[in-house]
C-alpha atoms as a PDB file:
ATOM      1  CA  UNK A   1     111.111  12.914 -19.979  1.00  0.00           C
ATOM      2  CA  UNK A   2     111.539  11.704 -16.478  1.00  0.00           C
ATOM      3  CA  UNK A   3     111.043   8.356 -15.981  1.00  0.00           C
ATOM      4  CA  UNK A   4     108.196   7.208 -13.157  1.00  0.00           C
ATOM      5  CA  UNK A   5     110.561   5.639 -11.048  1.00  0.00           C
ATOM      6  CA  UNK A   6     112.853   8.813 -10.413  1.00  0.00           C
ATOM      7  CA  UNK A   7     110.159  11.655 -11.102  1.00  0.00           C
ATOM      8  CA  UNK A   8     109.419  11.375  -6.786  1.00  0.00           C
ATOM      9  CA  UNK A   9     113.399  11.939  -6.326  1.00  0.00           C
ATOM     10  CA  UNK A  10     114.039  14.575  -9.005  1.00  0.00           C
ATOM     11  CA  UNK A  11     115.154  17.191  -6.071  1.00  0.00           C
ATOM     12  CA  UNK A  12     117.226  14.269  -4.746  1.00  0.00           C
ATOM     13  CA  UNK A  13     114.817  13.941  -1.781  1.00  0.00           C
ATOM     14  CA  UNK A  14     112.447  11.318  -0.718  1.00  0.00           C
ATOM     15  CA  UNK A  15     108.755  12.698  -1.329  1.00  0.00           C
ATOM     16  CA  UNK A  16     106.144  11.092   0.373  1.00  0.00           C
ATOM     17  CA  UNK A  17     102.920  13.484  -0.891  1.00  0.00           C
ATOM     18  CA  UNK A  18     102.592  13.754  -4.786  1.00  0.00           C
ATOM     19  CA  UNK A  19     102.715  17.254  -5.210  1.00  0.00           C
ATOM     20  CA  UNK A  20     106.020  17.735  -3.277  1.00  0.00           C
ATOM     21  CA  UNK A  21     107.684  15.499  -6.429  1.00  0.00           C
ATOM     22  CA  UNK A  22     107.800  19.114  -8.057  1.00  0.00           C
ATOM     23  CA  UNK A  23     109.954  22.044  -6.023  1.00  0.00           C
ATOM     24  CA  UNK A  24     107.415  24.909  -7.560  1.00  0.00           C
ATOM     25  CA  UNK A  25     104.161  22.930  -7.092  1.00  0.00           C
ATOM     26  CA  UNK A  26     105.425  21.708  -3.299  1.00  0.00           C
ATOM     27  CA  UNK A  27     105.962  25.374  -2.684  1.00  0.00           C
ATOM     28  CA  UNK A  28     102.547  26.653  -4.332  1.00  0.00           C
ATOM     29  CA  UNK A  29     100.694  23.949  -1.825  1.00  0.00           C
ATOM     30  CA  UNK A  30     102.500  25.166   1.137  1.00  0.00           C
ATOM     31  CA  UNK A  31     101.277  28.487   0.579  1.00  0.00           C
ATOM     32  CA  UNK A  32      97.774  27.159  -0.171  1.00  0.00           C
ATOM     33  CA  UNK A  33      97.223  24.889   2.853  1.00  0.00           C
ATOM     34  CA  UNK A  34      97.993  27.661   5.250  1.00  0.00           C
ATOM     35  CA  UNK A  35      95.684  30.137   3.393  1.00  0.00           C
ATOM     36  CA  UNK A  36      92.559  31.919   4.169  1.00  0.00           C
ATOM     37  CA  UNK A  37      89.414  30.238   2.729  1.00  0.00           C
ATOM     38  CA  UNK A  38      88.731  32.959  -0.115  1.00  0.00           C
ATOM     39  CA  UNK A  39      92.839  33.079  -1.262  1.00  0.00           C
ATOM     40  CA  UNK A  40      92.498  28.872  -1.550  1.00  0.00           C
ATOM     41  CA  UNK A  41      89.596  29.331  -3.407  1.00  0.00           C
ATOM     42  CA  UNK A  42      91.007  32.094  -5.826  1.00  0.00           C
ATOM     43  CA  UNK A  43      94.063  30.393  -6.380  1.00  0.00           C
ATOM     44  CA  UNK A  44      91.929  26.863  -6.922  1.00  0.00           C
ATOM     45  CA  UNK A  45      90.034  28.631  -9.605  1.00  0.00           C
ATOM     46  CA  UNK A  46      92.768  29.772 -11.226  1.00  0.00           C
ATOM     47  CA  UNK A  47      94.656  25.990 -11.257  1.00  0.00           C
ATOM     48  CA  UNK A  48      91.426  24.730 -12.704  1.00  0.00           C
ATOM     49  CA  UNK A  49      91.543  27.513 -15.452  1.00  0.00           C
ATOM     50  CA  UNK A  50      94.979  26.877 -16.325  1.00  0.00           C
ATOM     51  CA  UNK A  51      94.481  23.475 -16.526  1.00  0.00           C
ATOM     52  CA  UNK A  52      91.613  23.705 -18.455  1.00  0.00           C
ATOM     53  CA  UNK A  53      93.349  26.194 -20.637  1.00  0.00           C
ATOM     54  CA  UNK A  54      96.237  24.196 -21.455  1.00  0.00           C
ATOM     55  CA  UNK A  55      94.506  20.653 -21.938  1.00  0.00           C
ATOM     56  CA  UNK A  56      91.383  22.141 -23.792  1.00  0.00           C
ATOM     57  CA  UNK A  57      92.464  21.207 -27.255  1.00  0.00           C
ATOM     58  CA  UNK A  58      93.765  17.689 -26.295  1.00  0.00           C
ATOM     59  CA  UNK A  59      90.954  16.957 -24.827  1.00  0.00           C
ATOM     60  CA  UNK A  60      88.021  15.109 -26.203  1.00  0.00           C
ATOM     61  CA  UNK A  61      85.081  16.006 -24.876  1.00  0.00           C
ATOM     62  CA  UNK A  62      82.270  17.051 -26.915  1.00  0.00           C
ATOM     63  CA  UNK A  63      80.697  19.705 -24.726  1.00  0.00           C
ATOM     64  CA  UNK A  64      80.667  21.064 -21.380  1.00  0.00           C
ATOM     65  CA  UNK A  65      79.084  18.527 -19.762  1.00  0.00           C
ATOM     66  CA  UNK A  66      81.523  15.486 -20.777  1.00  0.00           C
ATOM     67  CA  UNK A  67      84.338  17.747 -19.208  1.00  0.00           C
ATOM     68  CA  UNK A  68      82.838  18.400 -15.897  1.00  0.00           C
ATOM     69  CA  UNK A  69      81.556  14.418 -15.874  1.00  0.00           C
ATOM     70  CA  UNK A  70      85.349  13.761 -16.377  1.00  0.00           C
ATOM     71  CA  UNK A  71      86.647  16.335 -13.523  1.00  0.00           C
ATOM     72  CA  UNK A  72      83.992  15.139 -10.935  1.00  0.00           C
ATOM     73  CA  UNK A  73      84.831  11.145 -11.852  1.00  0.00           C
ATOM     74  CA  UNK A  74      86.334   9.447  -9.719  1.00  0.00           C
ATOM     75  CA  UNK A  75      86.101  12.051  -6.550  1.00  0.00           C
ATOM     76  CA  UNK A  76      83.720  10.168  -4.334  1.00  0.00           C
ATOM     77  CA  UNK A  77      86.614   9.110  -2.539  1.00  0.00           C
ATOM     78  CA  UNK A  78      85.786   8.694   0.832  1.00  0.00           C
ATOM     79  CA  UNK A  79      88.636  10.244   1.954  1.00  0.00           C
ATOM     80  CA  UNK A  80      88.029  13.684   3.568  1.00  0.00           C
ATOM     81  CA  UNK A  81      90.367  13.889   6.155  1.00  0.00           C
ATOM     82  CA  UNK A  82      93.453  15.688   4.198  1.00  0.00           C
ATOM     83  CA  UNK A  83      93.536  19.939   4.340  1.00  0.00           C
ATOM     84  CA  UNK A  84      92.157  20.247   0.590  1.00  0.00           C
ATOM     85  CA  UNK A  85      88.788  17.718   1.293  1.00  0.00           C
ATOM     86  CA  UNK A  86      87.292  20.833   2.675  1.00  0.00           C
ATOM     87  CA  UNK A  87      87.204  23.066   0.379  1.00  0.00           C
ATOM     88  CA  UNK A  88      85.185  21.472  -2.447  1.00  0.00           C
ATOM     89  CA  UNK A  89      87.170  24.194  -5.196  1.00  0.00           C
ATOM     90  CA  UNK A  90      90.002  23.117  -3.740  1.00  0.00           C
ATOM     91  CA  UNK A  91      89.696  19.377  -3.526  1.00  0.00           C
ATOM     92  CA  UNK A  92      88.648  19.563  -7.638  1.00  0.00           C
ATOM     93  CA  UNK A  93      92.105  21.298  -8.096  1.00  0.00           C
ATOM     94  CA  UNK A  94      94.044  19.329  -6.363  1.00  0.00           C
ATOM     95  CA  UNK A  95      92.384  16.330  -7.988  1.00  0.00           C
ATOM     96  CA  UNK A  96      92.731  17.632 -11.369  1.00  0.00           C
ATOM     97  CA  UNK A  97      96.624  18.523 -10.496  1.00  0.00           C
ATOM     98  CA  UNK A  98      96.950  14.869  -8.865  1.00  0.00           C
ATOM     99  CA  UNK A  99      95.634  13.552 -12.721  1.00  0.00           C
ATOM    100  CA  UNK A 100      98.205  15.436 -14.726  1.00  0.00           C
ATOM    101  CA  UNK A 101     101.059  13.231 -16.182  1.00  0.00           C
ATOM    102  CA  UNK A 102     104.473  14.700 -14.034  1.00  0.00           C
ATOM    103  CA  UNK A 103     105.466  16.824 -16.804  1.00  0.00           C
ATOM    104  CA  UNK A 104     102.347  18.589 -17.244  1.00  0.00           C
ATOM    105  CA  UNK A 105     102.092  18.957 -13.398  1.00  0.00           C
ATOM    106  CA  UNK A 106     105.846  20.905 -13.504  1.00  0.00           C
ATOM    107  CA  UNK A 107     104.430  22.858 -16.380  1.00  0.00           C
ATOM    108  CA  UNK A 108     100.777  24.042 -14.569  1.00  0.00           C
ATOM    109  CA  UNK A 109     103.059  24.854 -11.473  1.00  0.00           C
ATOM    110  CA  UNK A 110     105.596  27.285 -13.050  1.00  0.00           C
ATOM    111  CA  UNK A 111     102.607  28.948 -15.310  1.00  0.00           C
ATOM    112  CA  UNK A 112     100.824  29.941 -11.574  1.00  0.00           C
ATOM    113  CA  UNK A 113     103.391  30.554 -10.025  1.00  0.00           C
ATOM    114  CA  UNK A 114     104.321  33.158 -12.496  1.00  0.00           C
ATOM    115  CA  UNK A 115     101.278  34.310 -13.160  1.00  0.00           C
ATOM    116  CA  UNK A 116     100.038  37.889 -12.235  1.00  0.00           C
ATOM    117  CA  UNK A 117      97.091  36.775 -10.359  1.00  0.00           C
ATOM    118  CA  UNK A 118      98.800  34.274  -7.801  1.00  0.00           C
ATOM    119  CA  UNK A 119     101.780  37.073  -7.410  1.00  0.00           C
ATOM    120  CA  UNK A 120      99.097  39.761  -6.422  1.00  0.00           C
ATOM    121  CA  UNK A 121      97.797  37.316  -3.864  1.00  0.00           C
ATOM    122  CA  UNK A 122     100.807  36.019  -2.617  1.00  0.00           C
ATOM    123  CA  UNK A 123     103.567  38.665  -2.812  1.00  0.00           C
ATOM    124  CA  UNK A 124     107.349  37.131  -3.568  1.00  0.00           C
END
């Protein structure tokens, strides 16, 4: 387990935005940000699915409802001037990607990056 401190100089490089802490996740975002509005929106979807998919069971929400209450708390940030605020999909993933512990974060990342769907949309 990596230790708070280090987890923003894993890669031995000073990160500045959250989701550059992780090489795979930094690499995922770069591709995002500079993507047509349908491909950020499919790829959103499916980092909302595999988060969703992965945390279901930990979780304790009794229904639907408490889940989505849980996702949408806490975004009324006024913030909206960074690339994801746009794209309300996208902000909601990036959010829900932002709340993961590191680890978890690391493990989301490799599981899209490797996953059928995101290859087909973004070729290696």
């Amino acid at each position: 387990m990596i230790s708070e401190k280090l987890k923003g100089k894993v890669t031995g490089v000073y990160t500045r935005r959250w989701y550059d802490e992780d090489p795979e996740l930094s690499r995922i975002v770069a591709k995002l940000e500079y993507a047509e509005e349908e491909v950020k929106t499919k790829v959103a979807m499916l980092i909302i699915k595999n988060i969703i998919d992965k945390n279901v069971m930990t979780l304790d929400y009794e229904n639907i409802n408490d889940l989505l209450d849980a996702i949408y708390a806490g975004y009324a940030d006024s913030r909206r001037n960074r690339w994801y605020d746009v794209n309300s999909t996208v902000r909601t993933a990036m959010q829900m990607l932002h709340d993961l512990p590191y680890e978890a974060r690391c493990s989301v990342a490799l599981e899209i990056k490797n996953s059928h769907k995101y290859i087909c949309i973004f070729p290696i």
